[in-house]
PDB file of N, CA and C in Angstrom:
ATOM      1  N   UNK A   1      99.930 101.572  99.918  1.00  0.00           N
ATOM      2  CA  UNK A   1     100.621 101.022 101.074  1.00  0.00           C
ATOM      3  C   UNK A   1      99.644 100.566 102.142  1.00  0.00           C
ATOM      4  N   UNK A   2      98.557 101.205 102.134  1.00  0.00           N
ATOM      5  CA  UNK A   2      97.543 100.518 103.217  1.00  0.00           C
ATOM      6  C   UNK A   2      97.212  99.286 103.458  1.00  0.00           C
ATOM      7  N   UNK A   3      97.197  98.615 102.443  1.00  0.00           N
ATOM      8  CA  UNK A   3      97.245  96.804 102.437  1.00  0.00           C
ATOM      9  C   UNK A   3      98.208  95.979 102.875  1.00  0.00           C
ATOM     10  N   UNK A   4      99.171  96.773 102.977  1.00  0.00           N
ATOM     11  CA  UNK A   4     100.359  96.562 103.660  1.00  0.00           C
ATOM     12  C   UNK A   4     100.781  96.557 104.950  1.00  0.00           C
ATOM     13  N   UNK A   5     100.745  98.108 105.147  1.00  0.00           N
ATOM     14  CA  UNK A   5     101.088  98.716 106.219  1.00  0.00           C
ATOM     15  C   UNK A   5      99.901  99.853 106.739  1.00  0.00           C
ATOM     16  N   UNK A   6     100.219 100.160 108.084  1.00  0.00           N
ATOM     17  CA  UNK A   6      99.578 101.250 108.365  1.00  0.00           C
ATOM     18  C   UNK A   6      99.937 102.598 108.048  1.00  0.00           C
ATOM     19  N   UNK A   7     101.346 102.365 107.935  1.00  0.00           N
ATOM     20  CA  UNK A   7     102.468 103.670 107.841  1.00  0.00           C
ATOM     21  C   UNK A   7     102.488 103.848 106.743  1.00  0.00           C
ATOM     22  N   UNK A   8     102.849 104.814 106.053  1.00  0.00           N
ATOM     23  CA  UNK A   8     103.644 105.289 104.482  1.00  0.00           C
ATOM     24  C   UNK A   8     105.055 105.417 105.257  1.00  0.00           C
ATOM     25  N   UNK A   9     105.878 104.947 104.328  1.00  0.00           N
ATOM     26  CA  UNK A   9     107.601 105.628 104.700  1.00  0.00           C
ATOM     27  C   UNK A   9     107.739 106.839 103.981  1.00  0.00           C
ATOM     28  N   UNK A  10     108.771 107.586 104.222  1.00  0.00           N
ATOM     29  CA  UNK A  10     109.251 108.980 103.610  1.00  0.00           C
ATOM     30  C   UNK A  10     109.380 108.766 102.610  1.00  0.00           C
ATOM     31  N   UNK A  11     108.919 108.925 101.454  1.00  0.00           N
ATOM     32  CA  UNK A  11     109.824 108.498 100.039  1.00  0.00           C
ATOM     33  C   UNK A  11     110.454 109.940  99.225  1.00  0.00           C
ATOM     34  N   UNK A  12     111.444 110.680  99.468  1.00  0.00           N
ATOM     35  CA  UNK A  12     111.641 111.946  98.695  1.00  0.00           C
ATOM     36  C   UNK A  12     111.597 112.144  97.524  1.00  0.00           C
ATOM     37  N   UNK A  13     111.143 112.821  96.729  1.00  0.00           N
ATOM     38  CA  UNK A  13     111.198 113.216  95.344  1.00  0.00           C
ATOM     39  C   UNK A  13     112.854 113.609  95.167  1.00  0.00           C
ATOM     40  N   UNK A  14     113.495 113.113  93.825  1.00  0.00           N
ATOM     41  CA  UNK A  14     114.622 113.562  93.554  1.00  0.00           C
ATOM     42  C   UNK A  14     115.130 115.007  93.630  1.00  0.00           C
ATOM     43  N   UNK A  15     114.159 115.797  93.463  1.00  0.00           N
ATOM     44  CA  UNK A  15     114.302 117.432  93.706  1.00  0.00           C
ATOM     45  C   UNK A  15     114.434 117.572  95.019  1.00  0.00           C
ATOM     46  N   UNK A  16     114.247 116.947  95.931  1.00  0.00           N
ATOM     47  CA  UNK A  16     114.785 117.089  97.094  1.00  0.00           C
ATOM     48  C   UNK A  16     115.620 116.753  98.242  1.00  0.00           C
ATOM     49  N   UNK A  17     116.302 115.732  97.242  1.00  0.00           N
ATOM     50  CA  UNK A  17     117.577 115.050  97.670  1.00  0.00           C
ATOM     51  C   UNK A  17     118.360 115.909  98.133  1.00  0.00           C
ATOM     52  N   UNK A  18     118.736 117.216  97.473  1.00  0.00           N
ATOM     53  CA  UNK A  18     120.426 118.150  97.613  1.00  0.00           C
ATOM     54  C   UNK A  18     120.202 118.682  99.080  1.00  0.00           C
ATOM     55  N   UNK A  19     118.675 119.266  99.418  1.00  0.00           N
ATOM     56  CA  UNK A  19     118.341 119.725 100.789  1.00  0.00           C
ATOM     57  C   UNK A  19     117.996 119.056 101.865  1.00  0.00           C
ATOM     58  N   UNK A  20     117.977 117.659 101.326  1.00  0.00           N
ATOM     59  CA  UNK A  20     117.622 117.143 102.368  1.00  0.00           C
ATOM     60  C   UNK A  20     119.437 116.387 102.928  1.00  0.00           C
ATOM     61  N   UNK A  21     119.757 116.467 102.289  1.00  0.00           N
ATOM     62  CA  UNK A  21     121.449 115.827 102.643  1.00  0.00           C
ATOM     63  C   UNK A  21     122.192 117.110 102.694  1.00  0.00           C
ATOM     64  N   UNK A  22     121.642 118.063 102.747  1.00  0.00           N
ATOM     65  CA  UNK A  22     122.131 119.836 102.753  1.00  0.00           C
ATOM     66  C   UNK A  22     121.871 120.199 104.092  1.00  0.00           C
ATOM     67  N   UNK A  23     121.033 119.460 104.554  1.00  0.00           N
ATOM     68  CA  UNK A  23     119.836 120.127 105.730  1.00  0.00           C
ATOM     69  C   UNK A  23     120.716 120.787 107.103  1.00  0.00           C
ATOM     70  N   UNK A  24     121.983 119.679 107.205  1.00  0.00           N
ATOM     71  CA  UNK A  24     122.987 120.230 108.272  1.00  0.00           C
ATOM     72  C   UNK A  24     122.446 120.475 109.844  1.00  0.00           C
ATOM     73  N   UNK A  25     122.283 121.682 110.567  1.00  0.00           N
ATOM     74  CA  UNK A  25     121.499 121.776 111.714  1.00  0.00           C
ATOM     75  C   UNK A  25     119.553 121.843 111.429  1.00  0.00           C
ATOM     76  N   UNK A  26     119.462 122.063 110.045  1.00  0.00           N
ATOM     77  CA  UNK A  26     117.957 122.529 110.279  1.00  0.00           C
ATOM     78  C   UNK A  26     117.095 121.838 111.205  1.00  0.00           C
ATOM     79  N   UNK A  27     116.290 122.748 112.178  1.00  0.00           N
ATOM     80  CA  UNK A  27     115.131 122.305 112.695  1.00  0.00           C
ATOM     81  C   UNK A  27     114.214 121.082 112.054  1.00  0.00           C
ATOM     82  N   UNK A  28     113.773 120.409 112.446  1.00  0.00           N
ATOM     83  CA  UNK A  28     113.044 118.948 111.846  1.00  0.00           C
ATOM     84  C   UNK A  28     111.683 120.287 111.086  1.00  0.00           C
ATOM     85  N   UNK A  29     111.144 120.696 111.922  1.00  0.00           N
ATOM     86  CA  UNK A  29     109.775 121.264 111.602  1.00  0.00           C
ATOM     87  C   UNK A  29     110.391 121.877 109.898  1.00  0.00           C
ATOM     88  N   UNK A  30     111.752 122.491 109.603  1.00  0.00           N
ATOM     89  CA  UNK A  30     111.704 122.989 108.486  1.00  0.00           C
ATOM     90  C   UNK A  30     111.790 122.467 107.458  1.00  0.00           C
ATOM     91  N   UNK A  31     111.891 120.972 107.719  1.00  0.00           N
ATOM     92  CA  UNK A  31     111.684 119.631 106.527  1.00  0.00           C
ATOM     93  C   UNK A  31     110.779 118.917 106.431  1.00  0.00           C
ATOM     94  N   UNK A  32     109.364 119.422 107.153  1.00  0.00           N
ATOM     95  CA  UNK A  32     108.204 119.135 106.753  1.00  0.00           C
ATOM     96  C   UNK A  32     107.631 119.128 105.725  1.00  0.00           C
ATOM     97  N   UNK A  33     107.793 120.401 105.257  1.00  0.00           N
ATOM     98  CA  UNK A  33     107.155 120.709 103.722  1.00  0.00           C
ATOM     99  C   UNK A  33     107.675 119.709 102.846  1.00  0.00           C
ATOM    100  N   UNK A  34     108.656 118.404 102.532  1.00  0.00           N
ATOM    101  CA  UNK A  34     108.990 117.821 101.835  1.00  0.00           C
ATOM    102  C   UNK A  34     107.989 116.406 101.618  1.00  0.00           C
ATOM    103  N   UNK A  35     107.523 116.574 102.878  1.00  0.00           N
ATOM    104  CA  UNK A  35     107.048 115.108 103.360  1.00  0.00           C
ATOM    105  C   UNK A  35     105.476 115.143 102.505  1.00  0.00           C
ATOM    106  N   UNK A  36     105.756 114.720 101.446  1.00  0.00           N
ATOM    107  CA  UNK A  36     104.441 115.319 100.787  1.00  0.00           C
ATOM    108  C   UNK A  36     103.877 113.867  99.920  1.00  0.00           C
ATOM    109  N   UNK A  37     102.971 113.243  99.975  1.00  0.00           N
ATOM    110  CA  UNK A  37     102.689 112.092  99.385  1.00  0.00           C
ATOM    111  C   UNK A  37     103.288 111.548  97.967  1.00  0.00           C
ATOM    112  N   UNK A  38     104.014 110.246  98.143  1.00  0.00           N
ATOM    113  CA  UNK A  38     104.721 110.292  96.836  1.00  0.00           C
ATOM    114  C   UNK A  38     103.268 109.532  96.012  1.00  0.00           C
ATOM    115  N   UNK A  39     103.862 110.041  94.590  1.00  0.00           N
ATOM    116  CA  UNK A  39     102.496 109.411  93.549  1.00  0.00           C
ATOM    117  C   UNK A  39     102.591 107.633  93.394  1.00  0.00           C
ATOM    118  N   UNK A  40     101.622 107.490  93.752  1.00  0.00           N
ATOM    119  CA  UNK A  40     101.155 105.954  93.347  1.00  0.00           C
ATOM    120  C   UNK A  40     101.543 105.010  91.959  1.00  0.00           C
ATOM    121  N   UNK A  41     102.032 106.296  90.983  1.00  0.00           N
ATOM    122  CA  UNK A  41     101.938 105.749  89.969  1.00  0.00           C
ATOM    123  C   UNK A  41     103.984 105.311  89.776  1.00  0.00           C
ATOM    124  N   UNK A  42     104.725 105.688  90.963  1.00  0.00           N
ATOM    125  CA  UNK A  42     106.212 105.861  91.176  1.00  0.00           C
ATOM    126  C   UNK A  42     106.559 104.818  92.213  1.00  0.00           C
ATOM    127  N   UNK A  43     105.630 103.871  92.478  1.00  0.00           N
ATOM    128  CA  UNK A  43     105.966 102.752  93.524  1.00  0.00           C
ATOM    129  C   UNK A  43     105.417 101.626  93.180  1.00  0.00           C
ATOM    130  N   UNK A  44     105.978 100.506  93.247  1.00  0.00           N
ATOM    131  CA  UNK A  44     105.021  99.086  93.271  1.00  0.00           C
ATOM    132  C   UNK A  44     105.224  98.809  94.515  1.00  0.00           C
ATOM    133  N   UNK A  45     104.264  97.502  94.354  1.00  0.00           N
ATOM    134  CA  UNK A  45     104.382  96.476  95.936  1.00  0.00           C
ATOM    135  C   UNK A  45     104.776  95.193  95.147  1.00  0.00           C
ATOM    136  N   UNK A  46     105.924  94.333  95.836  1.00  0.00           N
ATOM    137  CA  UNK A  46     105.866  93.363  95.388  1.00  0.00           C
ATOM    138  C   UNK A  46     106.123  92.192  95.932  1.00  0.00           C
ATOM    139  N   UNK A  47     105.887  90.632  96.554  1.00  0.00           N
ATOM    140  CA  UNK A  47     106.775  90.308  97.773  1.00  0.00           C
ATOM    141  C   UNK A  47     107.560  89.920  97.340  1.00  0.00           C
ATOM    142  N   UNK A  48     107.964  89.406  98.626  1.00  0.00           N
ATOM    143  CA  UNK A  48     109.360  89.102  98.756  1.00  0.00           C
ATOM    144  C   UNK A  48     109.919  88.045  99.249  1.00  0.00           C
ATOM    145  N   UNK A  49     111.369  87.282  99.493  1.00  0.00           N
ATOM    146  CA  UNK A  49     111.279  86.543 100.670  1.00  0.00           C
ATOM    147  C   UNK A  49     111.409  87.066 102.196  1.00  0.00           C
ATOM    148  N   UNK A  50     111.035  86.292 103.013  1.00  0.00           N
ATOM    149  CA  UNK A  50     111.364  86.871 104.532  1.00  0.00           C
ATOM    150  C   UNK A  50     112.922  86.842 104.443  1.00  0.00           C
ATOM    151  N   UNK A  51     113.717  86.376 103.944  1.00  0.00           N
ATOM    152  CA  UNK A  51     115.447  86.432 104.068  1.00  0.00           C
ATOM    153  C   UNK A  51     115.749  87.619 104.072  1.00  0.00           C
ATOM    154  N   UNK A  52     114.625  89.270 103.772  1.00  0.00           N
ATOM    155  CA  UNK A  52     115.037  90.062 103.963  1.00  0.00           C
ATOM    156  C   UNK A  52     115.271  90.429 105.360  1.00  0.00           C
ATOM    157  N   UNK A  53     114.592  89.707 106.288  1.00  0.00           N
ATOM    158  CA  UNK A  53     114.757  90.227 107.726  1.00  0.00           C
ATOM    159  C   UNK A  53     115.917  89.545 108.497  1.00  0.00           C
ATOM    160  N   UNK A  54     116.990  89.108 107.677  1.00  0.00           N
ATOM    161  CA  UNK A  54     118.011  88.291 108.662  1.00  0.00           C
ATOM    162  C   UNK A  54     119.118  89.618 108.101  1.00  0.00           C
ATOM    163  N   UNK A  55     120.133  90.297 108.655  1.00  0.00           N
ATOM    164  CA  UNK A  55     121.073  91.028 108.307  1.00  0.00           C
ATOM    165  C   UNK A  55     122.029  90.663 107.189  1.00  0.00           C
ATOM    166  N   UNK A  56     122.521  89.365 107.835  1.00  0.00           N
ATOM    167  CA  UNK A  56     123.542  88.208 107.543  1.00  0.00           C
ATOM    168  C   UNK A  56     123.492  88.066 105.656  1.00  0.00           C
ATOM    169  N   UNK A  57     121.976  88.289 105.171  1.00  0.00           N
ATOM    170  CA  UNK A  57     121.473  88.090 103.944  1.00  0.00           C
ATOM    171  C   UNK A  57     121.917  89.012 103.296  1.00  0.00           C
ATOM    172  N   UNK A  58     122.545  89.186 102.090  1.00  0.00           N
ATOM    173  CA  UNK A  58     123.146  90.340 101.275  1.00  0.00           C
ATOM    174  C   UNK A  58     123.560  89.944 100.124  1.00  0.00           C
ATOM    175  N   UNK A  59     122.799  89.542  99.344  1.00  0.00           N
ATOM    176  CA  UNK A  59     122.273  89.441  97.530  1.00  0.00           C
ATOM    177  C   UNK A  59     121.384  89.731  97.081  1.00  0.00           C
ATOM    178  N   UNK A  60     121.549  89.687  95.411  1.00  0.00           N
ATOM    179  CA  UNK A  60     120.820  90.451  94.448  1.00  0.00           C
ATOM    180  C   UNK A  60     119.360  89.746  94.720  1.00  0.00           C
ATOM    181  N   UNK A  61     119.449  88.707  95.313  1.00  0.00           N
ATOM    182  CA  UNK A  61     118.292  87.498  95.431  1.00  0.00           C
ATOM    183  C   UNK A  61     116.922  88.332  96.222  1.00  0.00           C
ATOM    184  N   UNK A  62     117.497  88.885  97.277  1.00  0.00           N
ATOM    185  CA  UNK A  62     116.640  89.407  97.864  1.00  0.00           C
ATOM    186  C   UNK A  62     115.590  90.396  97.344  1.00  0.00           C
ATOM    187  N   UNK A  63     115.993  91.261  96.367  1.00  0.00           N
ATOM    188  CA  UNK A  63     114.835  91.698  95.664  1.00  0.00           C
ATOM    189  C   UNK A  63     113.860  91.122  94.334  1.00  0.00           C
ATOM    190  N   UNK A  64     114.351  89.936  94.328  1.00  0.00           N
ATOM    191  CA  UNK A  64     113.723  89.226  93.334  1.00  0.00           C
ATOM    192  C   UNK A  64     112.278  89.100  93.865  1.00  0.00           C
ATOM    193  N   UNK A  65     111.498  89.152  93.044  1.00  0.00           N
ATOM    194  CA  UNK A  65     109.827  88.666  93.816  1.00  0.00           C
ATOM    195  C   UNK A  65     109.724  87.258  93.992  1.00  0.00           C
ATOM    196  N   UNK A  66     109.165  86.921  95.014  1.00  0.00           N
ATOM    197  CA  UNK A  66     109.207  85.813  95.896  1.00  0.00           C
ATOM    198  C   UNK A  66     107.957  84.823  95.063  1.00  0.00           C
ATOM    199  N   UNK A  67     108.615  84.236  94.319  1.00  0.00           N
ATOM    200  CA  UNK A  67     107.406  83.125  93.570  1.00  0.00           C
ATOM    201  C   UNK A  67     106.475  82.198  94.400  1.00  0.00           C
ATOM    202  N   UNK A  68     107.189  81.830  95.882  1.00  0.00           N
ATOM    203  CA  UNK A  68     106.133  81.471  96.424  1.00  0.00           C
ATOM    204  C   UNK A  68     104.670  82.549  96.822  1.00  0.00           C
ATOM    205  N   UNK A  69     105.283  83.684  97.171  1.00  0.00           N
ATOM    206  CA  UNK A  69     104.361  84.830  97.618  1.00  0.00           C
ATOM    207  C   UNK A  69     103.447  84.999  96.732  1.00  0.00           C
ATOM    208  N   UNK A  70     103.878  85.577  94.946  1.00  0.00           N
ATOM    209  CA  UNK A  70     103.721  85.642  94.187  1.00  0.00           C
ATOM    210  C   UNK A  70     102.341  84.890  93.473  1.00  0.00           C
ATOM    211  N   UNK A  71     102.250  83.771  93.784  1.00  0.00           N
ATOM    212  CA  UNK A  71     101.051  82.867  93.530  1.00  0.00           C
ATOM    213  C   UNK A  71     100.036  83.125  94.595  1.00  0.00           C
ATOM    214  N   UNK A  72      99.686  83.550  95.703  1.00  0.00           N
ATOM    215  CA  UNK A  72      98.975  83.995  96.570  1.00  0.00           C
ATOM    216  C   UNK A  72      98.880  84.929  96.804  1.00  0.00           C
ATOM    217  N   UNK A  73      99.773  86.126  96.112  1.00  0.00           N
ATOM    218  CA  UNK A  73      99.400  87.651  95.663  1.00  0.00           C
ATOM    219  C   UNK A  73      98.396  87.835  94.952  1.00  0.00           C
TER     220      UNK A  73
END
């Protein structure tokens, strides 16, 4: 993600789906321990079009990889 972004997003492992939608009042600090680097080998990068940033946009289209991008990837 560094080539990307500066940030990583949260990405949860499936084992921790039930507690994390379980979590109810818990304190934030007690859902730390989840936040644990997801493996590299469980994500791609791929682009995209910018039509993802308009709301209004809502088709399958949008996750298609962006062939213009794609050639300058």
């Amino acid at each position: 993600m560094a080539l990307i972004h500066s940030r990583m997003p949260v990405i949860l492992p499936e084992d921790a789906y039930d507690e994390w939608l379980e979590s109810g009042d818990v304190a934030a600090t007690g859902l730390v321990p989840m936040f644990r680097p997801y493996p590299n080998d469980g994500i791609e990068a791929r682009p995209i079009s910018t039509r993802v940033n308009n709301v209004r946009n809502d088709d399958p289209d949008l996750v298609e990889a962006c062939r213009e991008w794609e050639l300058a990837w």
